[in-house]
Protein backbone atom coordinates (compact mmCIF):
# COMPACT_ATOMS: atom_id res chain seq x y z
CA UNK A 1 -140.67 -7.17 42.41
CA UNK A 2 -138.47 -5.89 39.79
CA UNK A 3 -135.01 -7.54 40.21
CA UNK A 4 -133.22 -5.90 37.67
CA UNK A 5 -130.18 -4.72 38.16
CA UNK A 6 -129.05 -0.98 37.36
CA UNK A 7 -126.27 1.30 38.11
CA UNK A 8 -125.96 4.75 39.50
CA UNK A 9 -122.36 7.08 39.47
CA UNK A 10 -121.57 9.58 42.19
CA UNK A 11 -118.73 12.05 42.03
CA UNK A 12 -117.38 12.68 45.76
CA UNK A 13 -114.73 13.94 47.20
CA UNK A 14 -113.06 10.55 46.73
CA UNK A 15 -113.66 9.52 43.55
CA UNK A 16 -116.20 8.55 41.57
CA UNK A 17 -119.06 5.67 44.00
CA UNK A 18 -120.44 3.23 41.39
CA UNK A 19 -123.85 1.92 43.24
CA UNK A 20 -125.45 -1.44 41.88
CA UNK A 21 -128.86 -2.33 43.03
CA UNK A 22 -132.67 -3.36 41.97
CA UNK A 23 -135.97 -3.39 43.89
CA UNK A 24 -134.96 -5.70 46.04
CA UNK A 25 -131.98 -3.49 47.97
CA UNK A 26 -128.84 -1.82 47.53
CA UNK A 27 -125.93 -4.47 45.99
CA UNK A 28 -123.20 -2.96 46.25
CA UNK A 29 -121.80 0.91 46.62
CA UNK A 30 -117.90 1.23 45.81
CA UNK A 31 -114.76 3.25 44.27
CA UNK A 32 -114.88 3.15 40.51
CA UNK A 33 -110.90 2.48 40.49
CA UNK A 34 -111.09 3.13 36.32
CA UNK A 35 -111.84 6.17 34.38
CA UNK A 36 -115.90 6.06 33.81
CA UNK A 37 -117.91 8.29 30.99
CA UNK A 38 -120.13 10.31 33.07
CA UNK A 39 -123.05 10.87 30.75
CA UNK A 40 -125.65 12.68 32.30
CA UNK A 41 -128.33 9.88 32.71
CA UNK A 42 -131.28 9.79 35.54
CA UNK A 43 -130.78 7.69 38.30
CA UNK A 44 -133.12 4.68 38.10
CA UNK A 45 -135.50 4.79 41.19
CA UNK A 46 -134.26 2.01 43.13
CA UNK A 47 -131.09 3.89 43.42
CA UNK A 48 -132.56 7.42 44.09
CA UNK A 49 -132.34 7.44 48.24
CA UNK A 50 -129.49 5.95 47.99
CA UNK A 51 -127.57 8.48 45.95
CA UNK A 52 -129.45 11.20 47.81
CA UNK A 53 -128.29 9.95 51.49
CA UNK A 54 -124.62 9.06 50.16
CA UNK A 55 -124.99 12.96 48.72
CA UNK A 56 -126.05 14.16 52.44
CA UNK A 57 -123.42 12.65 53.82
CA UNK A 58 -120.69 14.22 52.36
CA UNK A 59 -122.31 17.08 52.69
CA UNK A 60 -122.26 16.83 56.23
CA UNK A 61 -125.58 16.36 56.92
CA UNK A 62 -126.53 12.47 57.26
CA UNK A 63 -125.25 10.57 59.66
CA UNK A 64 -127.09 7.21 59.33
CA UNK A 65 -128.49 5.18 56.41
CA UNK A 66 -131.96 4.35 55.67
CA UNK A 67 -132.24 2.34 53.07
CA UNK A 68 -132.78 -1.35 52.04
CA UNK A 69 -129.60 -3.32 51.52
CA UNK A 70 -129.32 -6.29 49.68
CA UNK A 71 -125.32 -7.91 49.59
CA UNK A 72 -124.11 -10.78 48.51
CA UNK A 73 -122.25 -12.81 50.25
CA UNK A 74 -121.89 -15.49 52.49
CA UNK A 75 -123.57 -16.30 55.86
CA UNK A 76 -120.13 -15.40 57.50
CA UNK A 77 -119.71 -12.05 56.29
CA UNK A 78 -123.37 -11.13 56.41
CA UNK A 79 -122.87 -11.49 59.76
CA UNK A 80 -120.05 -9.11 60.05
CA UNK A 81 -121.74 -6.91 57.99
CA UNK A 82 -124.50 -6.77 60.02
CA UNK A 83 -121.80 -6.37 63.16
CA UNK A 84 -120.12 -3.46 61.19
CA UNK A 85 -123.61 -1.41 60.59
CA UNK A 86 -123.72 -0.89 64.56
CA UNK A 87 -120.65 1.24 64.74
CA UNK A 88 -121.88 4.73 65.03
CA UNK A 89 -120.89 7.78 62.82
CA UNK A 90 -118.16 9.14 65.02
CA UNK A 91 -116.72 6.06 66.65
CA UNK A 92 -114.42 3.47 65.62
CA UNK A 93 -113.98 0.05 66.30
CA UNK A 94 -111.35 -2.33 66.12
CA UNK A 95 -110.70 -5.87 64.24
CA UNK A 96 -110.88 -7.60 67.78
CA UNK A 97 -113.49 -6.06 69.26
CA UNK A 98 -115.76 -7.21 66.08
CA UNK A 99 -113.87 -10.99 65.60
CA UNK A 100 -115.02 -11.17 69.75
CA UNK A 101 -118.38 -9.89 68.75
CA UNK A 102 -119.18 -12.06 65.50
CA UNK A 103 -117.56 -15.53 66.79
CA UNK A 104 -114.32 -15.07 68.78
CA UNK A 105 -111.26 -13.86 69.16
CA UNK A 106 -109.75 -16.53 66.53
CA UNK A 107 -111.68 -15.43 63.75
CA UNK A 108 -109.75 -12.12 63.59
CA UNK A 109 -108.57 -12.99 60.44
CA UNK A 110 -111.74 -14.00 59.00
CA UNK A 111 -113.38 -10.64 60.08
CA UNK A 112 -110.65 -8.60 57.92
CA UNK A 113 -111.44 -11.01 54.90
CA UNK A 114 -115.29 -10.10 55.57
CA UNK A 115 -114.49 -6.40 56.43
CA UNK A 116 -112.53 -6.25 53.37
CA UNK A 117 -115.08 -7.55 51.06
CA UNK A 118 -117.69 -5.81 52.65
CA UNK A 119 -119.44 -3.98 49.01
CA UNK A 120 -121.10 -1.98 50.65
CA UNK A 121 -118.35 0.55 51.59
CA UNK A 122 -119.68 4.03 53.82
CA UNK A 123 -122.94 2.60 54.34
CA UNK A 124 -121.82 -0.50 56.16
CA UNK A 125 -118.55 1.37 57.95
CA UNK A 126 -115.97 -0.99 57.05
CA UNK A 127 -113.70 2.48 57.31
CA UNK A 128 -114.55 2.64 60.86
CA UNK A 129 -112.20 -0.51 61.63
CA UNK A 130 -108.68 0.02 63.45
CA UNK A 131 -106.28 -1.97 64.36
CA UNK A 132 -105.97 -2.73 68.12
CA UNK A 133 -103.05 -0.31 68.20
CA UNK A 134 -104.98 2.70 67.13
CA UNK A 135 -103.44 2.46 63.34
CA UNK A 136 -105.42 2.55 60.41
CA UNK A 137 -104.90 -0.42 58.25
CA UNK A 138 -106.80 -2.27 55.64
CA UNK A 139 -109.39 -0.43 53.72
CA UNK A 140 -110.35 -1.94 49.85
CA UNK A 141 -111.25 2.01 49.19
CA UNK A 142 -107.34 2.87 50.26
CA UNK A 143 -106.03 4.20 53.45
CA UNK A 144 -106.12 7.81 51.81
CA UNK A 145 -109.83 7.32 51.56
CA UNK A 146 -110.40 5.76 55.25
CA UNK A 147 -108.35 8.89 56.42
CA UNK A 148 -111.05 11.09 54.85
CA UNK A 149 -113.80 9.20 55.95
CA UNK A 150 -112.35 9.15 59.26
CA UNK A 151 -111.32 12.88 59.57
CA UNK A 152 -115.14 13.83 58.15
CA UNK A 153 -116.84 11.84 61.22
CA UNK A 154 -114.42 14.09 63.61
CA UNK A 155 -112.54 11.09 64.50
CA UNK A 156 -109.20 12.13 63.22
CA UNK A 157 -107.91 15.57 62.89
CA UNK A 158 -106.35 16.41 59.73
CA UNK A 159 -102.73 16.50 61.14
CA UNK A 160 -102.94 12.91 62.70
CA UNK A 161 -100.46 10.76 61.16
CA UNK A 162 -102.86 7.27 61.39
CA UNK A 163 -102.85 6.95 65.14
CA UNK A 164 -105.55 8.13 67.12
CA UNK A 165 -103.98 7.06 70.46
């Protein structure tokens, strides 16, 4: 199996998603934070369903992910990962609710490192993490972004000040 490494860029509604991957999975899918030259180049194959589902879901039509993912990291945070990927399109959960699930309440702090480093960002729903008070807080994409990503899933309404209780 080929385990080169190549890049895709998508433009979105939220910036620019710069998606690393080979063969072997998806590696990462984030917010290209500085300016990038968008020369029209084909997406290398590995990264073709990828930047077709990620296209279908802004577009409103994709709810899920299909695709084989490949992150780095370590044993921990694969684990959260893997915890994060069950919350459904439409639902949220909160920092608690996945420290409980992944190891206990008293790794709440450890889950928000993992959450936060989570490099797969919209596939694995980082964004769909609240605070147990209903506010949005911590997202590596920006709380502007979560907002949108919230508000497209229908679980905020556009006039909701980052509270959905």
């Amino acid at each position: 199996m080929d385990a080169t490494t190549h890049t895709a860029y998508l433009t979105t509604p939220l910036g620019i998603l710069c998606i690393t991957g080979s063969a072997q999975g998806i590696a990462a899918v984030r917010f290209c934070e500085q300016e990038v030259d968008l020369v029209a180049a084909p997406v290398p194959d590995c990264l073709a369903d990828c930047v077709q589902q990620l296209e279908e879901y802004f577009q409103g039509k994709r709810q899920q992910f299909d695709l084989l993912l490949n992150p780095q990291g370590t044993a921990f945070q694969k684990h959260v990962w893997q915890q994060l990927a069950t919350i459904p399109f439409g639902k949220t959960s909160t920092y608690l609710t996945v420290a409980r699930a992944v190891s206990g309440e008293k790794a709440i702090r450890a889950v928000g490192g993992a959450n936060g480093r989570n490099p797969l960002g919209i596939i694995v729903p980082c964004h769909r993490v609240i605070g147990s008070d209903g506010s949005l807080t911590g997202y590596a994409g920006g709380l502007w972004r979560k907002e949108w990503l919230l508000q497209h899933e229908g679980i905020l309404q556009p006039s909701s000040q980052y509270s959905l209780f």
